[in-house]
Protein backbone atom coordinates (compact mmCIF):
# COMPACT_ATOMS: atom_id res chain seq x y z
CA UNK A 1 63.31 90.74 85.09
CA UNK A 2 62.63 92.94 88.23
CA UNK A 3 63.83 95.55 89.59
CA UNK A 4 66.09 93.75 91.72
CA UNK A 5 67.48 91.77 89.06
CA UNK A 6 68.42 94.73 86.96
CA UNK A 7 69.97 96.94 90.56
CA UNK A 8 72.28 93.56 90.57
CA UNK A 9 73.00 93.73 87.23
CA UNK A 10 74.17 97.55 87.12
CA UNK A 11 75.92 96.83 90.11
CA UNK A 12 77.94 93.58 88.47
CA UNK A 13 78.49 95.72 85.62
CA UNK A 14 80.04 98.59 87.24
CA UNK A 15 82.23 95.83 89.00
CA UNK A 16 83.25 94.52 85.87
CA UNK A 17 84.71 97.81 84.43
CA UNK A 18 85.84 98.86 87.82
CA UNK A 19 88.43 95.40 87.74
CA UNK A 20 89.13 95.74 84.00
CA UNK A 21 87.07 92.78 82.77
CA UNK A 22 84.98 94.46 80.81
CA UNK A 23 86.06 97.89 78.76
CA UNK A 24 82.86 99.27 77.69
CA UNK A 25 79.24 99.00 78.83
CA UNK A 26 77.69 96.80 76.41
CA UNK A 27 80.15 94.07 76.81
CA UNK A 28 79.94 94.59 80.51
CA UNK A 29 76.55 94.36 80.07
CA UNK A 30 77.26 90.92 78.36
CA UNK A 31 79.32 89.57 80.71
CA UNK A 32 77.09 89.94 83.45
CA UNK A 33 74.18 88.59 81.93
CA UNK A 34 76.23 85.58 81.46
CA UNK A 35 77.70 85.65 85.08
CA UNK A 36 73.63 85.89 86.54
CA UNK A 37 72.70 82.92 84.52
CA UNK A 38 70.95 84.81 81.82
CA UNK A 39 71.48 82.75 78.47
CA UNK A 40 70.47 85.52 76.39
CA UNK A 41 72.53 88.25 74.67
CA UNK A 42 71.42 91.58 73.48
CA UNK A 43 72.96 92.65 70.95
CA UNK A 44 71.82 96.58 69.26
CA UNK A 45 72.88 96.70 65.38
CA UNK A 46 71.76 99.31 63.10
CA UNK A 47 69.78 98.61 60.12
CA UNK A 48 70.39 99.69 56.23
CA UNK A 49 67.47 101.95 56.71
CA UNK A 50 69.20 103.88 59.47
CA UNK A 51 67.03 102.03 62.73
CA UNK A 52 68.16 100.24 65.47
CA UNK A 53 67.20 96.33 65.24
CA UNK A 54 67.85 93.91 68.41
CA UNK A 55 68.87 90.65 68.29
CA UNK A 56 69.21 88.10 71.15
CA UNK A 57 71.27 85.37 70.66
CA UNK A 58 70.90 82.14 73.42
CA UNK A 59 74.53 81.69 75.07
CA UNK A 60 75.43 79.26 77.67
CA UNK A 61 76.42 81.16 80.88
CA UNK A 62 77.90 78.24 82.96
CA UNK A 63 80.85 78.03 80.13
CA UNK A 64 81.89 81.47 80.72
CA UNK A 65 81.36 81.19 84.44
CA UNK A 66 83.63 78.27 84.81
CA UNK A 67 86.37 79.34 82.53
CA UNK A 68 86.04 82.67 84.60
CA UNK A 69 85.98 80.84 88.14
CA UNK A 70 88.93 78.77 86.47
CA UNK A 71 90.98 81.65 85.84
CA UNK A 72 90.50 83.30 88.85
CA UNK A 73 91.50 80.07 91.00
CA UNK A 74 94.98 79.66 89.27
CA UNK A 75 95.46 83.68 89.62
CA UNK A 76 95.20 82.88 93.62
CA UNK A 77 96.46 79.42 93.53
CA UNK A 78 100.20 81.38 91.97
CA UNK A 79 99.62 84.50 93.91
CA UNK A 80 99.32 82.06 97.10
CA UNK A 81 102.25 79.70 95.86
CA UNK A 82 104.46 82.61 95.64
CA UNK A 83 103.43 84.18 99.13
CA UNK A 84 104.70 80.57 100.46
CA UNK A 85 107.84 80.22 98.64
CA UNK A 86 108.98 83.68 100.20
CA UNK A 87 108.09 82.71 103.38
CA UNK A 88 109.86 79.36 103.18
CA UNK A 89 112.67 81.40 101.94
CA UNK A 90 112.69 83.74 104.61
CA UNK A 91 112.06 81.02 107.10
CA UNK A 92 115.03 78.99 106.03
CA UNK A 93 117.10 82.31 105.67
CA UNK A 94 116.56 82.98 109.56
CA UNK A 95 116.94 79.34 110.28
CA UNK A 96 120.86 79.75 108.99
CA UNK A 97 121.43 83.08 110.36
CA UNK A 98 120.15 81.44 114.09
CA UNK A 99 122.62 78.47 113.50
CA UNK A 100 125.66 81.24 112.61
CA UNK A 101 124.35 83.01 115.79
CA UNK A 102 125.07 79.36 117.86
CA UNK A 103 127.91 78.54 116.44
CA UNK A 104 129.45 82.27 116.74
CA UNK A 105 128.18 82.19 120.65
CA UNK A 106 129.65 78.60 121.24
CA UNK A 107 133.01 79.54 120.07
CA UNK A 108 132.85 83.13 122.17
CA UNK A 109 131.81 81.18 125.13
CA UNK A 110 134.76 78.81 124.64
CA UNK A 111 137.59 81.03 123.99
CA UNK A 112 136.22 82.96 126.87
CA UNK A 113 135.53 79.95 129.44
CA UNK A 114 139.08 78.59 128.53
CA UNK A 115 140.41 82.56 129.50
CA UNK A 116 138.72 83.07 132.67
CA UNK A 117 140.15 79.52 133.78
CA UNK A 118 143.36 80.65 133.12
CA UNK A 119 143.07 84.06 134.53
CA UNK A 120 141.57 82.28 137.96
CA UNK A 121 144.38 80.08 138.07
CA UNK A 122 146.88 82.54 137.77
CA UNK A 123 145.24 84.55 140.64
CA UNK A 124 145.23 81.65 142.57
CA UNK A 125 149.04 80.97 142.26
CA UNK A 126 149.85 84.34 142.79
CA UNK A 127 147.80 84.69 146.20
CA UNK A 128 149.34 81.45 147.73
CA UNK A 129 152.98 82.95 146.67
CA UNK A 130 152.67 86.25 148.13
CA UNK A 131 153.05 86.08 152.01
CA UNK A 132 152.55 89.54 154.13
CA UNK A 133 155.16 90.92 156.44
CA UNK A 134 154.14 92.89 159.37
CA UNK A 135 154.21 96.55 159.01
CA UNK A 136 156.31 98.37 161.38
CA UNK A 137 153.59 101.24 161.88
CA UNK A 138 150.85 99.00 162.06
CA UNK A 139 152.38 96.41 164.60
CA UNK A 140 151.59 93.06 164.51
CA UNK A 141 148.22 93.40 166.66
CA UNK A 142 145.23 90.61 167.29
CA UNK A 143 141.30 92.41 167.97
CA UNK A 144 141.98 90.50 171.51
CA UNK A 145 145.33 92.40 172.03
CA UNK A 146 143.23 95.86 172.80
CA UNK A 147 140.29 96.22 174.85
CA UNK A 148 137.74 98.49 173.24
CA UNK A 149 136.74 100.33 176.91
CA UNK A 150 139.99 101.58 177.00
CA UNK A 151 140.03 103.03 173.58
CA UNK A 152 136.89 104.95 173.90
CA UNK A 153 136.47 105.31 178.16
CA UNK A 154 136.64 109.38 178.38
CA UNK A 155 135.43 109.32 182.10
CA UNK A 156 136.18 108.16 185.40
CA UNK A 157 136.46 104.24 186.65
C-alpha cells in the first residue's frame, strides 16, 4: 500500500464517521478497506500473555459494496418519490384553486355583463324620454344667429 492509498483511506474513514456509518475507528477502518477493494481485515486482539497479536481475515468487499450501493439507491429512490408526490400534490392543488379562480371570474363577469346591459338600456330610455325646453335666459339661439365680429369688434368700421 502507498502513500496514496493510505491518504484515501484516512480520508474514507473520516467520511465514514463524519455520516454515521461507522462509530469508532477500527470499524471505520474496516469498512473502508472493504469499500477500496481490500479483501483483508485487520483485526488487533490481545493475547493471554498480555501482547497484541494481529489477525487478517480475507473478506469479500464487493458484498458489502453492493448491499451498501443498494441501500443507498432505495434511500434516494424514497427520498426522490416523496419530493414528487408533493409536487404532484401541490401541482394538482393549484390546478383546482385556478379552476375556482375561472369559475368565480365567469360568474362575476356574468352577473356584471348582464348589469351593465341593463344599466345602458335604462340610460338609453331615459335620454330618448327627456326632451329640453328652451330656457328663457338663454334664448333659443343657433352659432349662425350671432356674428362673432360683432361680439368682440372694440374699434371703428
Amino acid at each position: 500500500m502507498n502513500v496514496n492509498d493510505v491518504a484515501k483511506l484516512n480520508e474514507l474513514m473520516k467520511n465514514l464517521q463524519r455520516h454515521g456509518m461507522a462509530v469508532t475507528a477500527p470499524e471505520a477502518y474496516q469498512q473502508a478497506q472493504e469499500i477500496m477493494g481490500g479483501k483483508k481485515v485487520v483485526t488487533l486482539k490481545e493475547d493471554e500473555q498480555g501482547g497484541i497479536a494481529v489477525e487478517s481475515v480475507q473478506v469479500p468487499g464487493t458484498a458489502m459494496i453492493e448491499s451498501r450501493v443498494n441501500l443507498m439507491l432505495d434511500m434516494h429512490s424514497k427520498r426522490i418519490e416523496q419530493q414528487f408526490t408533493t409536487m404532484k400534490d401541490t401541482i394538482s392543488a393549484l390546478a383546482m384553486e385556478l379552476e375556482r379562480m375561472k369559475l368565480e371570474l365567469r360568474r362575476f363577469s356574468d352577473t356584471k355583463a348582464h348589469k351593465v346591459v341593463q344599466v345602458v338600456q335604462e340610460t338609453q330610455k331615459s335620454l330618448k324620454t327627456e326632451e329640453k325646453a328652451p330656457h328663457p335666459r338663454q334664448g333659443n339661439y343657433q352659432p349662425g344667429d350671432v356674428d362673432i365680429g360683432k361680439m368682440f369688434y372694440f374699434g371703428h368700421k
